[in-house]
N, C-alpha and C. Protein backbone atom coordinates (compact mmCIF):
# COMPACT_ATOMS: atom_id res chain seq x y z
N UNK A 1 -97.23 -130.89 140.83
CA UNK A 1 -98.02 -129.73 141.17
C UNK A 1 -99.42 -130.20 141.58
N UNK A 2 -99.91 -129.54 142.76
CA UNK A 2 -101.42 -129.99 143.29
C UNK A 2 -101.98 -129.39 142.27
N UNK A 3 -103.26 -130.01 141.92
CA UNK A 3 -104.57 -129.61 141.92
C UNK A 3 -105.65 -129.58 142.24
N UNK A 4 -106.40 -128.75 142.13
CA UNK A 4 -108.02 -128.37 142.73
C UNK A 4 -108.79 -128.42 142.31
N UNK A 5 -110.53 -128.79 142.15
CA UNK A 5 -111.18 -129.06 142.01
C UNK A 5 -112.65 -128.75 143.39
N UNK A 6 -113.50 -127.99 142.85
CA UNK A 6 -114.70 -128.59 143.69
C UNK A 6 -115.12 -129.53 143.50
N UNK A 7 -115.70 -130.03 144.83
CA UNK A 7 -116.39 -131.52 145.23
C UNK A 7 -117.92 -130.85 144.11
N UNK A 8 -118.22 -132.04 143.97
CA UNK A 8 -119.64 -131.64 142.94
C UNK A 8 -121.27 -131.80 143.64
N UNK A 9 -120.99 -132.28 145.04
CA UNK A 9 -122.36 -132.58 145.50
C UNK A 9 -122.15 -130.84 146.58
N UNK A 10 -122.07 -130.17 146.09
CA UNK A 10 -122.26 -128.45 146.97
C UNK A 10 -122.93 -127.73 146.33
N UNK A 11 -123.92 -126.81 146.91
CA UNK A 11 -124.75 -126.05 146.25
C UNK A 11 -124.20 -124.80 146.26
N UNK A 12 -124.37 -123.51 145.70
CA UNK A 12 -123.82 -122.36 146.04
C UNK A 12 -124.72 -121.24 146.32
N UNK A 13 -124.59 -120.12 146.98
CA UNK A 13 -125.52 -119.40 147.20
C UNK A 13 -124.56 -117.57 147.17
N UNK A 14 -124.58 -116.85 146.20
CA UNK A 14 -123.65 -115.69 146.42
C UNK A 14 -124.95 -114.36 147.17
N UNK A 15 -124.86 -113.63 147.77
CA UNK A 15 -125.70 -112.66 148.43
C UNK A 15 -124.64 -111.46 148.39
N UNK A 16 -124.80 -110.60 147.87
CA UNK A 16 -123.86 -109.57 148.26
C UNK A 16 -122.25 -109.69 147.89
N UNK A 17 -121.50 -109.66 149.16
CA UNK A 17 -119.98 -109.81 148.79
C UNK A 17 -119.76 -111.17 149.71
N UNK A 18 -120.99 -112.25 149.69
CA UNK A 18 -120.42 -113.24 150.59
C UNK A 18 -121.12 -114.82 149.75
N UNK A 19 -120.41 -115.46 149.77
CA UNK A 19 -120.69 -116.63 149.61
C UNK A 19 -121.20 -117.77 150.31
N UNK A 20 -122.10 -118.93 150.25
CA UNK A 20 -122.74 -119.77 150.93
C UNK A 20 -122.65 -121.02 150.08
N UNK A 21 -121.71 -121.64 151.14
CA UNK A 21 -121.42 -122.85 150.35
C UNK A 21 -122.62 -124.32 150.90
N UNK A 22 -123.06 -125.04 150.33
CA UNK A 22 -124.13 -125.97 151.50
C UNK A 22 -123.27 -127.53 150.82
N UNK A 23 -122.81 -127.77 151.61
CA UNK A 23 -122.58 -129.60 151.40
C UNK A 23 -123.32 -130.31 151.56
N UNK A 24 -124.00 -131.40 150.79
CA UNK A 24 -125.39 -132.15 150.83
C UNK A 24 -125.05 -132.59 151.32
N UNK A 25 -123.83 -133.44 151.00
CA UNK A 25 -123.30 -135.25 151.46
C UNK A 25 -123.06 -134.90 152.92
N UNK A 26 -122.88 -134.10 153.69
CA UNK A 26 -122.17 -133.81 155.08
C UNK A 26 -122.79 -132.55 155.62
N UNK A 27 -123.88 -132.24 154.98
CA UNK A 27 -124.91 -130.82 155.67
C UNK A 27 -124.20 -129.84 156.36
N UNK A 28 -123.19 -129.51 156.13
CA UNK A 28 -122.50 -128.22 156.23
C UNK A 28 -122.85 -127.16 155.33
N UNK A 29 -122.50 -125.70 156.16
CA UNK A 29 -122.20 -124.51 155.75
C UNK A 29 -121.23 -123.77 155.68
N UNK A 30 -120.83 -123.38 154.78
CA UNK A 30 -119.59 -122.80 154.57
C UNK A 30 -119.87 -121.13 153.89
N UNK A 31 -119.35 -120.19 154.79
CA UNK A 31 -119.42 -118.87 154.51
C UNK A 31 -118.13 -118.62 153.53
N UNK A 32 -118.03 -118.01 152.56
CA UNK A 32 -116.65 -117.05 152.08
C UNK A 32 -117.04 -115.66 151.74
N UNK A 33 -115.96 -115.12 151.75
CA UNK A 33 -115.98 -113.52 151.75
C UNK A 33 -115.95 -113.25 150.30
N UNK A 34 -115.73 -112.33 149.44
CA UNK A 34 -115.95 -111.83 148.12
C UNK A 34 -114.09 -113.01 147.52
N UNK A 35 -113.20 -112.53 148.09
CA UNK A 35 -112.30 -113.38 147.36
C UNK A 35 -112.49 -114.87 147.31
N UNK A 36 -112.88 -115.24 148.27
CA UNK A 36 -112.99 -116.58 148.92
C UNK A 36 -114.00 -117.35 147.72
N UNK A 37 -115.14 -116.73 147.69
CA UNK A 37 -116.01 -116.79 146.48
C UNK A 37 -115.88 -116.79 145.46
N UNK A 38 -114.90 -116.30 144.72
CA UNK A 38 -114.02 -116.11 143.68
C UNK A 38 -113.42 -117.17 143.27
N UNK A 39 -112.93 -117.14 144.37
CA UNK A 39 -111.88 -118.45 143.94
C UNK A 39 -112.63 -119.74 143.85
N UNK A 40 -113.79 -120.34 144.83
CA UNK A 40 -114.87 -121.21 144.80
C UNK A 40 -115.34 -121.42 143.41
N UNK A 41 -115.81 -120.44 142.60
CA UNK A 41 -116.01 -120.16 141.43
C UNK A 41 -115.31 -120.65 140.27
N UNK A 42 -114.27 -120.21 140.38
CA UNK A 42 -113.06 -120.88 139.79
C UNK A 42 -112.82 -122.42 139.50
N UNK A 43 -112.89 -122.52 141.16
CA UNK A 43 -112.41 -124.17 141.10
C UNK A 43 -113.92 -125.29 140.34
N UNK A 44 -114.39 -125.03 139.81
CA UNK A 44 -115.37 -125.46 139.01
C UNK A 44 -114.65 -126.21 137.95
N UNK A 45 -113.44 -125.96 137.40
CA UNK A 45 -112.55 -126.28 136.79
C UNK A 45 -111.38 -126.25 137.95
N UNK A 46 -110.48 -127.34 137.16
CA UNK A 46 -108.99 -127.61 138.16
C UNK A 46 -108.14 -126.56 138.00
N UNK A 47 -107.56 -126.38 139.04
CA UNK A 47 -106.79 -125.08 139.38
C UNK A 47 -105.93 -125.39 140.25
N UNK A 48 -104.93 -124.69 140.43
CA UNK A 48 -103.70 -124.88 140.76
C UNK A 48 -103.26 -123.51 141.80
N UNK A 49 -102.61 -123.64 142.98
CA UNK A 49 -102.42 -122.31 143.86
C UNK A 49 -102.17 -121.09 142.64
N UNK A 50 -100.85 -121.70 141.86
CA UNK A 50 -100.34 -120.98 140.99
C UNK A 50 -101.23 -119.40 140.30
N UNK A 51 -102.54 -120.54 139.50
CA UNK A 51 -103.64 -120.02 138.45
C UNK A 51 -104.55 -119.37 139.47
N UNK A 52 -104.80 -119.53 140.98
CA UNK A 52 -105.63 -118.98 141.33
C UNK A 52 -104.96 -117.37 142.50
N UNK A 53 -103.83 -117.61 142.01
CA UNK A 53 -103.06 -116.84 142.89
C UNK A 53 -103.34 -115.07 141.63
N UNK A 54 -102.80 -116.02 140.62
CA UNK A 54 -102.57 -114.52 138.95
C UNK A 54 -104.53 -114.27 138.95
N UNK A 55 -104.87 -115.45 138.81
CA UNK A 55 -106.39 -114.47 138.71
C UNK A 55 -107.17 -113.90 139.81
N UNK A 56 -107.07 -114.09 140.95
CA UNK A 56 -107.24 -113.19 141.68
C UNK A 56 -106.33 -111.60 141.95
N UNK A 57 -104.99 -111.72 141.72
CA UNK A 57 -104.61 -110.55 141.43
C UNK A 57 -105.28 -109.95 140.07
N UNK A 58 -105.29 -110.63 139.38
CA UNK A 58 -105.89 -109.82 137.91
C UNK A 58 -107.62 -109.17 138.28
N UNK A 59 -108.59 -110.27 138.93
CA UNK A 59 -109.65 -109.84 139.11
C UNK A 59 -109.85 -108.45 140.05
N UNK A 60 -108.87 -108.89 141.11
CA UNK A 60 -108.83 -107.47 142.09
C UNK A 60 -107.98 -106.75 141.97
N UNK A 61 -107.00 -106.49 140.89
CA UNK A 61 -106.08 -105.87 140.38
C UNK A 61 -105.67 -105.05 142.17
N UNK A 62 -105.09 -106.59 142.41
CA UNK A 62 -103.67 -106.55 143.48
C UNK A 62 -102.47 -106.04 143.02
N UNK A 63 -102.37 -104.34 143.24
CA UNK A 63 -101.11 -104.08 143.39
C UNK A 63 -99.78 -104.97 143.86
N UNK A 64 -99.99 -104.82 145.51
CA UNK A 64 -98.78 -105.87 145.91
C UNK A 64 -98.74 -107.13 145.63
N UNK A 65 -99.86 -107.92 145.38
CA UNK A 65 -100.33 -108.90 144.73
C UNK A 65 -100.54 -109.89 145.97
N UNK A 66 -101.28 -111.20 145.45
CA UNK A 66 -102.13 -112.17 146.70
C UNK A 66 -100.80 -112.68 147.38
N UNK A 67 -101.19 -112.62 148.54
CA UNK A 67 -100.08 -113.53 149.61
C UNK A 67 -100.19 -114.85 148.89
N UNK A 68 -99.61 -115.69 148.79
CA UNK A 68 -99.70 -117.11 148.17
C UNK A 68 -100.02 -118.29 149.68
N UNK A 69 -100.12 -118.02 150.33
CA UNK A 69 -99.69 -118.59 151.62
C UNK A 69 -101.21 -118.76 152.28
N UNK A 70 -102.25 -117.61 151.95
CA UNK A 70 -103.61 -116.96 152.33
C UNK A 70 -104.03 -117.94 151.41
N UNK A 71 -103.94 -117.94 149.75
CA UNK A 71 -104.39 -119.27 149.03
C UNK A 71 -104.51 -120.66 149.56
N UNK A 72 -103.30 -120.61 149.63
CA UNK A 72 -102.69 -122.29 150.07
C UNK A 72 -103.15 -122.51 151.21
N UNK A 73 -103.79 -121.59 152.51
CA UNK A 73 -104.19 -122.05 153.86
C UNK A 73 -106.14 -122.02 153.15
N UNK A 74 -106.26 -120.95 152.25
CA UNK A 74 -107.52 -121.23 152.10
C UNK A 74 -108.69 -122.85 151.42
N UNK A 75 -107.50 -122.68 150.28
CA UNK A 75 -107.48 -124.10 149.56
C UNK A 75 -107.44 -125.41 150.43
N UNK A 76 -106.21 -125.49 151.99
CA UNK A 76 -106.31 -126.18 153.21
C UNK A 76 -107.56 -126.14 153.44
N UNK A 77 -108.45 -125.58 153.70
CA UNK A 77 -109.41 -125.54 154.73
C UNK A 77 -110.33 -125.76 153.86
N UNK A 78 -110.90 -125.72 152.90
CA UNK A 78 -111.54 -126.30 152.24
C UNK A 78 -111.56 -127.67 151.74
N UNK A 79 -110.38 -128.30 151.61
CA UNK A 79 -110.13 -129.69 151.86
C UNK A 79 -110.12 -129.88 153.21
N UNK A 80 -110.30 -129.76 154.32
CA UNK A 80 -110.56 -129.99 155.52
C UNK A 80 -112.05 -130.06 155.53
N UNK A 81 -112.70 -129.11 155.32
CA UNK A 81 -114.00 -129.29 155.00
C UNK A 81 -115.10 -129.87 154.47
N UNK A 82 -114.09 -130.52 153.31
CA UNK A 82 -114.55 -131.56 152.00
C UNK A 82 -115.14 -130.97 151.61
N UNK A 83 -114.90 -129.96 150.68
CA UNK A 83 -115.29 -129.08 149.49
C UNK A 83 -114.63 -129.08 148.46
């Protein structure tokens, strides 16, 4: 089973329902939306699609519940990013 982790050299910045991610090592910016942020949050500790799939349904009390797929491409792109 993968796990996740944030990179530790990123600063965070929350404003509203959006997140601002700043990478020192590689001076990027990275926007997320209120879930996206959430989950950023999270990964402060290791996490797993699995764990971040149930607590985001639990936090946004997802009826149909999180696409798992929207995780797993999000979690992608953030390792693309080196975050």
């Amino acid at each position: 089973m993968i796990q996740y982790v944030q990179k530790s050299n990123c600063e965070t910045t929350h404003l509203d329902d959006e997140w601002i991610v700043l990478n020192i090592d590689a001076f990027t910016v990275t926007k997320l939306n209120e879930v996206g942020g959430f989950c950023w949050s999270l990964l402060k500790d290791v996490q797993t699609v699995d764990s971040l799939v149930k607590a985001v349904e639990q936090q946004f009390h997802s009826e149909a519940g999180i696409n798992r797929e929207e995780i797993e491409g999000f979690l992608t792109e953030l390792v693309d990013y080196g975050l």
